[in-house]
Protein backbone atom coordinates (compact mmCIF):
# COMPACT_ATOMS: atom_id res chain seq x y z
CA UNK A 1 11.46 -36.57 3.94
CA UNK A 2 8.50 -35.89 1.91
CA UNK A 3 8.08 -32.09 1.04
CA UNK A 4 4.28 -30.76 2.09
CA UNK A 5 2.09 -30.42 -1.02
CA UNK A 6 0.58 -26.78 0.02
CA UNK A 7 -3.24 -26.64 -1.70
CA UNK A 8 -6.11 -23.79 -2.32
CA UNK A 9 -9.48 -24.56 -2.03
CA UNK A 10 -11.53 -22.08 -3.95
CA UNK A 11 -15.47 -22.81 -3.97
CA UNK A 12 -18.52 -20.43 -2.75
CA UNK A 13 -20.35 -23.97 -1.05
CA UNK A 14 -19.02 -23.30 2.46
CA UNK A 15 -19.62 -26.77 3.80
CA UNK A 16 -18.56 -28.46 0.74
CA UNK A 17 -15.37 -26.07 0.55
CA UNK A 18 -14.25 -26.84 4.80
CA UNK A 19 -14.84 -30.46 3.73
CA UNK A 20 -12.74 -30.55 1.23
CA UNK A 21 -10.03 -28.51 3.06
CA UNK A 22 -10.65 -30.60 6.04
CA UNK A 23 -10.10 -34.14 4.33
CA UNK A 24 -6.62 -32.79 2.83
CA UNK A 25 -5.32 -31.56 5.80
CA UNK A 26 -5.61 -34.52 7.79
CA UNK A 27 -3.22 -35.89 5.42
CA UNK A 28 0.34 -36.02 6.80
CA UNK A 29 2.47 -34.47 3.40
CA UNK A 30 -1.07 -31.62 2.41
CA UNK A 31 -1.29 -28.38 3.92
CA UNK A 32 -4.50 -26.06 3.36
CA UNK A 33 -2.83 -22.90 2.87
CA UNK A 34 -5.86 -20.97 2.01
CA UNK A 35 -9.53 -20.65 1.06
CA UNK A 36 -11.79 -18.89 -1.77
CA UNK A 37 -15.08 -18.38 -2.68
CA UNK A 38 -14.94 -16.66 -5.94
CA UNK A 39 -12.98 -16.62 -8.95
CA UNK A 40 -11.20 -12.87 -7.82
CA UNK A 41 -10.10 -14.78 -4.54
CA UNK A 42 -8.91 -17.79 -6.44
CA UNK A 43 -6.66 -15.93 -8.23
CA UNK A 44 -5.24 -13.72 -5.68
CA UNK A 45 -4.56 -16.87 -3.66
CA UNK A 46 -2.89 -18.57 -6.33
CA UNK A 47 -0.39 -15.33 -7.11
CA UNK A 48 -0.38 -14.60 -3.30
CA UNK A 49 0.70 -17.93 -2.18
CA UNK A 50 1.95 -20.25 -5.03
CA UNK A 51 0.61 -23.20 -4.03
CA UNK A 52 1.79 -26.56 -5.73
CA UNK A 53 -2.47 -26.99 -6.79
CA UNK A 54 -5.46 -25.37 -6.56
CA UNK A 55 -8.95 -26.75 -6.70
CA UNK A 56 -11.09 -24.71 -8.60
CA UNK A 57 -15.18 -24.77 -8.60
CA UNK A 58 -16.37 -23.98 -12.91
CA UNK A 59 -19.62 -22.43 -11.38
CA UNK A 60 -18.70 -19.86 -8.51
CA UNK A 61 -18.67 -16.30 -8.87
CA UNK A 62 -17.03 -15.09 -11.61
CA UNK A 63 -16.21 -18.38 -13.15
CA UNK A 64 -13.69 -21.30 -12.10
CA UNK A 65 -12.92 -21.35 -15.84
CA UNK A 66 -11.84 -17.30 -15.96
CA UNK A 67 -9.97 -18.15 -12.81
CA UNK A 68 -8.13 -21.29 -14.28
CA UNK A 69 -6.80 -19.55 -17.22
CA UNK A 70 -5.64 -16.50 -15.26
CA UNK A 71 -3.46 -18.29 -13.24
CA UNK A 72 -2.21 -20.65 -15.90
CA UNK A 73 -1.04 -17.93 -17.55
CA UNK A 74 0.45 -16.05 -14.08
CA UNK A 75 0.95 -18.91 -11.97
CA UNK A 76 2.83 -21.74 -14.09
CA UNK A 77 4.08 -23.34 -11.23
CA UNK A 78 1.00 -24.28 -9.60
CA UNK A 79 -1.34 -27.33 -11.10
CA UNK A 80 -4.92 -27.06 -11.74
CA UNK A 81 -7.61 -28.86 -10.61
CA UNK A 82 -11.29 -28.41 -11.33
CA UNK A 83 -13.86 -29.84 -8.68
CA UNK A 84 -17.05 -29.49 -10.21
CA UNK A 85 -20.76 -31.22 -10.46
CA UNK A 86 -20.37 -30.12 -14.23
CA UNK A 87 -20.63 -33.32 -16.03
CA UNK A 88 -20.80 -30.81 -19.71
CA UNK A 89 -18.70 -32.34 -22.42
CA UNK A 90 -18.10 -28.14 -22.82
CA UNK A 91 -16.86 -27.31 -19.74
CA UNK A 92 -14.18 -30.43 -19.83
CA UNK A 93 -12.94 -29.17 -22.63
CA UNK A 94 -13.31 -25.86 -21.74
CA UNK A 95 -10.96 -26.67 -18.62
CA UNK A 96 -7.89 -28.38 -19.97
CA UNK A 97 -8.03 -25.21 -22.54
CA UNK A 98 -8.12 -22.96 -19.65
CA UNK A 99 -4.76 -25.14 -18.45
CA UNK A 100 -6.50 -27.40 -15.83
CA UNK A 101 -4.78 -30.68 -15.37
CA UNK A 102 -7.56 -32.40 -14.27
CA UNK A 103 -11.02 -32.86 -13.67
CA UNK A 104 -12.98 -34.40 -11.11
CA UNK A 105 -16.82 -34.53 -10.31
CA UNK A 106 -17.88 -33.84 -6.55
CA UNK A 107 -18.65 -36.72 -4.60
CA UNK A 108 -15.52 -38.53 -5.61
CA UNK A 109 -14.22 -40.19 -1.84
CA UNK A 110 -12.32 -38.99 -0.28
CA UNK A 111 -9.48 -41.75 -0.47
CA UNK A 112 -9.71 -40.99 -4.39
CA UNK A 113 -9.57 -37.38 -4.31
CA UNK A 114 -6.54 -37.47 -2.18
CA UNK A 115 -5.06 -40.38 -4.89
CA UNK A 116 -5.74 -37.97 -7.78
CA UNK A 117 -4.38 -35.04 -6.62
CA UNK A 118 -1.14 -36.91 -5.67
CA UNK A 119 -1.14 -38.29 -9.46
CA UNK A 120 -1.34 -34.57 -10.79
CA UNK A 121 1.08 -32.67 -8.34
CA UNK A 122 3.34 -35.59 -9.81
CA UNK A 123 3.15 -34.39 -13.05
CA UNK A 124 -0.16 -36.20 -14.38
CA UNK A 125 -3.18 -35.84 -15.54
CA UNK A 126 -6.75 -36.52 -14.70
CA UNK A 127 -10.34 -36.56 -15.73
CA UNK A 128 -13.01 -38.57 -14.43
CA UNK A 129 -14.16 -41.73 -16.05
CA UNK A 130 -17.32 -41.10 -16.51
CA UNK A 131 -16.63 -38.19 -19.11
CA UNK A 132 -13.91 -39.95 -21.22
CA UNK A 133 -16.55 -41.16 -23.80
CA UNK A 134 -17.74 -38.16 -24.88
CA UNK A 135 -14.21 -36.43 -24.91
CA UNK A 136 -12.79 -39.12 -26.49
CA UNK A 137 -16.34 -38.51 -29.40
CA UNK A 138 -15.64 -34.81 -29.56
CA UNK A 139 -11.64 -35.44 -30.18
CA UNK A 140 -11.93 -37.78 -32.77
CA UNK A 141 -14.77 -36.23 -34.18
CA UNK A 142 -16.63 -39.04 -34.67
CA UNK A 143 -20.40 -39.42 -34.97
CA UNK A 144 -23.12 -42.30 -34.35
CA UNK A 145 -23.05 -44.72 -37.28
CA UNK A 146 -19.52 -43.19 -38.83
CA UNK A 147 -17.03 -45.62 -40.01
CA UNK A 148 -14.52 -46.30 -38.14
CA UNK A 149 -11.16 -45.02 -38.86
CA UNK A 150 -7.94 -47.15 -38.48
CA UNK A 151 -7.45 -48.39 -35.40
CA UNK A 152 -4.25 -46.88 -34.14
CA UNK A 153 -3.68 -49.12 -31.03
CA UNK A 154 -2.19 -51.96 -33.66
CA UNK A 155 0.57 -49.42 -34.09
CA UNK A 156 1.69 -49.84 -30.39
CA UNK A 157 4.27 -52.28 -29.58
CA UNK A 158 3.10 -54.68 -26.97
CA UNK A 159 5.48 -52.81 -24.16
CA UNK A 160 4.10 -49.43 -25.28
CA UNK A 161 0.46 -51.07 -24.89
CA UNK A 162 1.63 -51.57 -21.41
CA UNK A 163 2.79 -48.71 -20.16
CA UNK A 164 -0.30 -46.59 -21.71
CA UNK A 165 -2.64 -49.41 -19.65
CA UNK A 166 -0.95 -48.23 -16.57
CA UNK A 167 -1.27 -44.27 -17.61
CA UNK A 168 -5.18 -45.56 -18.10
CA UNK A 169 -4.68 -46.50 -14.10
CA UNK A 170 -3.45 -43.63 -13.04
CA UNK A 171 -0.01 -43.92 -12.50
CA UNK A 172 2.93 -41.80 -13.05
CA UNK A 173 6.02 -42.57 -14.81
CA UNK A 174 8.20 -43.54 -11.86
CA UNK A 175 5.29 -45.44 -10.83
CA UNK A 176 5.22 -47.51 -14.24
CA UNK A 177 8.95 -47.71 -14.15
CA UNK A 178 9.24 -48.91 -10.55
CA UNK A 179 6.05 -51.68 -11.98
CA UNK A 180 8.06 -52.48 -15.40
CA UNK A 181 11.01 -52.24 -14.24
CA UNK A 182 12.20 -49.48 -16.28
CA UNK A 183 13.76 -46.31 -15.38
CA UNK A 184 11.36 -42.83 -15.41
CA UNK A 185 13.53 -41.81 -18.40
CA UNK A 186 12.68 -44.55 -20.44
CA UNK A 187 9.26 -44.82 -19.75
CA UNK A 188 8.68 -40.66 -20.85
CA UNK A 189 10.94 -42.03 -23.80
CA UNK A 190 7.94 -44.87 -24.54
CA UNK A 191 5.44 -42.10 -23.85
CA UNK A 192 7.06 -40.10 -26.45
CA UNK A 193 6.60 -42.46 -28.84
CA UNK A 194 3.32 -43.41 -28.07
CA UNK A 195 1.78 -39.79 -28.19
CA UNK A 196 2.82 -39.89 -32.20
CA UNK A 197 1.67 -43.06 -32.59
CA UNK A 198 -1.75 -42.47 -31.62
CA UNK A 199 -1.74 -38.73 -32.73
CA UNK A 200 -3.20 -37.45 -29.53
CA UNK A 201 -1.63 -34.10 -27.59
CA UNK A 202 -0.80 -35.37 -24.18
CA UNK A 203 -0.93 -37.92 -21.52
CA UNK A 204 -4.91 -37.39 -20.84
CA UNK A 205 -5.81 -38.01 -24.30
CA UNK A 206 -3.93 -41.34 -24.59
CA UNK A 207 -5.36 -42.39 -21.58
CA UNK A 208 -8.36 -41.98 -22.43
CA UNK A 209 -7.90 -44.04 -25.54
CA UNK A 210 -6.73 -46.77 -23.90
CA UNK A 211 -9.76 -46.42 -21.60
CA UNK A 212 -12.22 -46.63 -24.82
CA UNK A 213 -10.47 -49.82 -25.92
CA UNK A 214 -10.16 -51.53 -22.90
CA UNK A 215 -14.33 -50.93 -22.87
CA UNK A 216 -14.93 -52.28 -26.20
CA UNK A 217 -12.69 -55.00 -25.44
């Protein structure tokens, strides 16, 4: 039997924040466990109650940002999520330094919230689409009209190409595995690999690679 994925909800819109609470607990394996509206509350939740994830707001009171990286740094064991209208190239990368493992714009549907956050409490992460671009600019450091540098993709082998296509997705490494046919341990082995290969830090970076090709493609 599926173990409950217990979740905080910690954001000072009221109607936005019982929303939220209210889609996830209508799913059978998500429990609400408790609700914030400030970055003080957030944080006593998260040491108070250890849930598997918390969904953090960047912009209420007293920062979703100063909340993230306290309980990173207290709360290890439970995953970070920002929820934000914040579409700031800053504040992205202000969040996965905090120790947020992903990042998700309000509005997102509900179906795909509740996808994402299963992705994450598995061990992924996420950031929305729409901001990969200008991550992907301010890793690389590239500017308008720079030449480009080598194109580290023709390092990957064509199974490695694969499996980051399906980390592009969404997917998890069982997932891939189960899809390729390949057990978790190899695929982590593959993403091993492909994390040198394309000199990037983790999983979110190389996805979002693979997300910048498969647009210029």
């Amino acid at each position: 039997m599926t173990e409950t994925i217990q979740i905080v909800v910690a954001d000072d819109h009221p109607l936005l924040r019982e929303g939220v609470a209210h889609t996830l607990d209508s799913q059978p394996d998500m429990e609400v466990v408790g609700q914030g509206a400030s970055a003080d509350e957030a944080v006593h939740l998260a040491q108070e109650l250890l849930p598997d994830l918390i969904l953090l707001d960047i912009n209420m009171p007293g920062s979703g940002l100063e909340a993230a990286r306290a309980i990173s740094a207290t709360c290890p064991v439970t995953r970070i999520v920002m929820l934000t209208v914040s579409e700031e190239e800053e504040d992205l990368l202000a969040a996965l330094k905090a120790g947020a493992q992903g990042y998700i714009l309000k509005g997102v549907p509900a179906r795909e919230l509740v996808r994402i956050l299963h992705a994450v409490c598995d061990g992924e992460s996420y950031v929305t689409p729409a901001l990969a671009a200008s991550m992907l600019r301010e890793m690389t450091g590239s500017a308008p009209g720079a030449r480009p540098a080598a194109d580290p993709w023709n390092e990957l082998t064509e199974r490695e190409r694969q499996i980051l296509e399906e980390v592009a997705n969404g997917l998890s490494n069982k997932e891939i595995g189960h899809q390729l046919m390949l057990s978790e341990k190899t695929v982590k082995h593959y993403m091993t690999n492909i994390l040198q290969k394309l000199q990037v830090r983790n999983r979110v970076e190389a996805a979002l690679l693979a997300q910048k090709r498969s647009t210029m493609a």
